[in-house]
C-alpha atoms as a PDB file:
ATOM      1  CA  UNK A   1    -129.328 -25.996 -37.257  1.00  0.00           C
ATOM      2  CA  UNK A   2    -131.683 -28.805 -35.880  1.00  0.00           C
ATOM      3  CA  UNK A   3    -129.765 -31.012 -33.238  1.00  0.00           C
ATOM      4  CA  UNK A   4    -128.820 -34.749 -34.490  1.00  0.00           C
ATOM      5  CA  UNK A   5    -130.893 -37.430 -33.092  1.00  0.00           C
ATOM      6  CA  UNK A   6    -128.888 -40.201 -31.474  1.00  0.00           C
ATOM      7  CA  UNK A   7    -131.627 -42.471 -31.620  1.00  0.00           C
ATOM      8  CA  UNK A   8    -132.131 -41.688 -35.576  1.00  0.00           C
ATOM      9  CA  UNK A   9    -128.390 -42.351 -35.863  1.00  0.00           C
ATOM     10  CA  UNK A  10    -128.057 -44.896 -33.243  1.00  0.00           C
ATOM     11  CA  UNK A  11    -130.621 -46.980 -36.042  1.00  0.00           C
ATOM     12  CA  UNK A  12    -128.696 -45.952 -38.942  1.00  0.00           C
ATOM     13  CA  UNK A  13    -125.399 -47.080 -37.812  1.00  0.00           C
ATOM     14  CA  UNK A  14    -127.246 -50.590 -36.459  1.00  0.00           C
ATOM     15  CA  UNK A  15    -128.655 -50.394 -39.916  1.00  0.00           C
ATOM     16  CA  UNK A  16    -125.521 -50.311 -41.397  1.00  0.00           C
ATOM     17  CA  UNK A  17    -123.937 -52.943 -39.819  1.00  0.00           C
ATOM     18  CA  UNK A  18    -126.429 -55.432 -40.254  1.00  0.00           C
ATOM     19  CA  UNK A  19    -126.493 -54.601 -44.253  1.00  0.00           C
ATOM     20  CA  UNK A  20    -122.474 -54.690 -44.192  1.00  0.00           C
ATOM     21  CA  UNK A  21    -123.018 -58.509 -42.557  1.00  0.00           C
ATOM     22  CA  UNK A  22    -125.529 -59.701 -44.835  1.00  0.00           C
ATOM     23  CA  UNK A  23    -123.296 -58.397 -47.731  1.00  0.00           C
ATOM     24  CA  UNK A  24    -119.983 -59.816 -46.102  1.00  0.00           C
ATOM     25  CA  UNK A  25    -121.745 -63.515 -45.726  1.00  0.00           C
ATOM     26  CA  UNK A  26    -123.222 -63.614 -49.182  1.00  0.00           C
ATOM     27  CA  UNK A  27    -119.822 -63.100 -50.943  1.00  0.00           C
ATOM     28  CA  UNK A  28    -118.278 -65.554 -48.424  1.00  0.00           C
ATOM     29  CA  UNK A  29    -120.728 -67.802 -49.313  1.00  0.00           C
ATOM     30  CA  UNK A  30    -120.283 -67.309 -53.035  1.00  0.00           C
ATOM     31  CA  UNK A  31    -123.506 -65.836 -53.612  1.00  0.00           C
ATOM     32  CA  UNK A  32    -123.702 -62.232 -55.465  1.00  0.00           C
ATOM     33  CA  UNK A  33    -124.735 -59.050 -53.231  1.00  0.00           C
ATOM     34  CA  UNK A  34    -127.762 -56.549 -54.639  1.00  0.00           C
ATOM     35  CA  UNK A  35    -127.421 -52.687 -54.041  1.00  0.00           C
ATOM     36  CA  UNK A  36    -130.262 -50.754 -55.155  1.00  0.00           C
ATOM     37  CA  UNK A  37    -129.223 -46.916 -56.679  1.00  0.00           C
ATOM     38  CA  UNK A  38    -131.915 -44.591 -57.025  1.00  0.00           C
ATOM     39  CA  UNK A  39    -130.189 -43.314 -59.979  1.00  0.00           C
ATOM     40  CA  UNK A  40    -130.644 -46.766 -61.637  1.00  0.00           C
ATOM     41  CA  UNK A  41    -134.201 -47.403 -63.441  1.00  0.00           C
ATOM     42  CA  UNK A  42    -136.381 -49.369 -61.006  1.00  0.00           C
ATOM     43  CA  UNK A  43    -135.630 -52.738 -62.295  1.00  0.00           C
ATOM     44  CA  UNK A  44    -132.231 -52.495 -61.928  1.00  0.00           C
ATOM     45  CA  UNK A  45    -129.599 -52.633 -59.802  1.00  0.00           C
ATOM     46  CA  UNK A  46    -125.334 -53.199 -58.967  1.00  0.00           C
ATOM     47  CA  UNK A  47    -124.567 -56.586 -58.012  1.00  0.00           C
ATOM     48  CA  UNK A  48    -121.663 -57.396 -56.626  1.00  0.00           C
ATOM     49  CA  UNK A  49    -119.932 -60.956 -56.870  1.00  0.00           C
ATOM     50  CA  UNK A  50    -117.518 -62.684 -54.855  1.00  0.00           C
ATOM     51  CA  UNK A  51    -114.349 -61.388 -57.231  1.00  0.00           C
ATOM     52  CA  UNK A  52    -114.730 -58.349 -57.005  1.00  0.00           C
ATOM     53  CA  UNK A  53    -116.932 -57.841 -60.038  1.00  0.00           C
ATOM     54  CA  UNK A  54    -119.911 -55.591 -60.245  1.00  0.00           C
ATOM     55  CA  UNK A  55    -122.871 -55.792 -62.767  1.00  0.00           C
ATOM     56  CA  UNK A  56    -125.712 -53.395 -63.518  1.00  0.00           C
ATOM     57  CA  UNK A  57    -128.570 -55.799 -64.244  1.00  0.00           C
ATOM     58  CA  UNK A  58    -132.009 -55.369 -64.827  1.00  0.00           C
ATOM     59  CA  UNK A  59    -134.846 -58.165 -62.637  1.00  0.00           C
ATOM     60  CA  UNK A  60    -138.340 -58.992 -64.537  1.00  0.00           C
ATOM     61  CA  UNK A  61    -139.934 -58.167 -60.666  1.00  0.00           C
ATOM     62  CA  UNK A  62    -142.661 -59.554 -62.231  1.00  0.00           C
ATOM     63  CA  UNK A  63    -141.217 -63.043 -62.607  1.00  0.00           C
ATOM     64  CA  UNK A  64    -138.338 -63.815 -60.190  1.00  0.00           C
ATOM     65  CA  UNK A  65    -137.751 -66.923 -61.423  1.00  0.00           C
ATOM     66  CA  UNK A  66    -136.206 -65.495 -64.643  1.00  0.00           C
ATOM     67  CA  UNK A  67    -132.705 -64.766 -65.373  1.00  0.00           C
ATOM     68  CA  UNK A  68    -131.565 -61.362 -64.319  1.00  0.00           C
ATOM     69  CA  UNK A  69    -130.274 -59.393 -67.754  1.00  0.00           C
ATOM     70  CA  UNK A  70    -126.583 -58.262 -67.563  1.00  0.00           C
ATOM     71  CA  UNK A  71    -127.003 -54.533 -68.876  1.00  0.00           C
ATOM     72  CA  UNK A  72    -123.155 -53.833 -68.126  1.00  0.00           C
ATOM     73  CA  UNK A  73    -120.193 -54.928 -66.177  1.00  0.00           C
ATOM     74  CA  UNK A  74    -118.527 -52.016 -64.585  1.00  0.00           C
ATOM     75  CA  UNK A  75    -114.945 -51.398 -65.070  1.00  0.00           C
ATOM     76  CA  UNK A  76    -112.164 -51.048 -62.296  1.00  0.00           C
ATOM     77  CA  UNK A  77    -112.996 -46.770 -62.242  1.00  0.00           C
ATOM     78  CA  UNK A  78    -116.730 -47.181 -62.132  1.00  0.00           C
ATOM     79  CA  UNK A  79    -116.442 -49.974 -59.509  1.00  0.00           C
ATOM     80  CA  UNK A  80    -114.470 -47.605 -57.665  1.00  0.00           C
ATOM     81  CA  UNK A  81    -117.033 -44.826 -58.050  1.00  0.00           C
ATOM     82  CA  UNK A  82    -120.100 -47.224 -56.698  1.00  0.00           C
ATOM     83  CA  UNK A  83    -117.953 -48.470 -53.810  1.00  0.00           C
ATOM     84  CA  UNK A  84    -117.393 -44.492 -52.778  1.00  0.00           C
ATOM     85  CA  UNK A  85    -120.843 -43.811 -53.178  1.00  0.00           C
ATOM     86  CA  UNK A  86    -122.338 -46.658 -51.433  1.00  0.00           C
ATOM     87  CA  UNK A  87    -122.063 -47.049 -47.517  1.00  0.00           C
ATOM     88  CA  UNK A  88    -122.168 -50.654 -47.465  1.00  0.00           C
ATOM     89  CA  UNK A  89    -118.744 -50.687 -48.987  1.00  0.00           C
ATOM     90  CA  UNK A  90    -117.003 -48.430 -45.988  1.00  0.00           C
END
C-alpha cells in the first residue's frame, strides 16, 4: 500500500474548502452554483439554486451568452443522490 501524501491531501482538503465557499456565497447571494459530473455529457452539468433546487442543464460553450437549456429538474431522491456523491455538499 503506497503511504498517503499529506501535502496531496493537505491541497485537497484546501481545495475543498475554497469550492465549499465559493458555492456557499453564490447561493447566499442568490446566484445558482455549477457542479460538473463526469458522468454528464460535456456540455452539461447540475446546478444548484438558492432553494434547494437542482437542474441538469446543458451550456452552448461555444456561445456563453446564450441561455443555458434545462434538460431536467431533479427530484427530492435524485437531489439526494448528487448531494451524496458530490463533496462540495459534505
Amino acid at each position: 500500500m503506497k503511504p498517503k501524501n499529506d501535502q496531496q491531501d493537505n491541497r485537497l482538503f484546501a481545495m475543498q474548502q475554497v469550492i465549499k465557499k465559493l458555492r456557499n456565497d453564490d447561493l447566499n447571494q442568490g446566484h445558482c452554483f455549477m457542479i460538473f459530473d463526469d458522468e454528464l455529457p460535456d456540455d452539461e452539468a447540475y446546478y444548484e439554486y438558492p432553494d434547494g433546487q437542482i437542474k441538469v442543464e446543458r451550456l452552448d460553450k461555444s456561445n456563453l451568452d446564450a441561455p443555458r437549456e434545462v434538460i431536467k429538474v431533479l427530484t427530492k431522491s435524485e437531489i439526494a443522490a448528487v448531494k451524496e456523491k458530490h463533496e462540495v455538499f459534505h
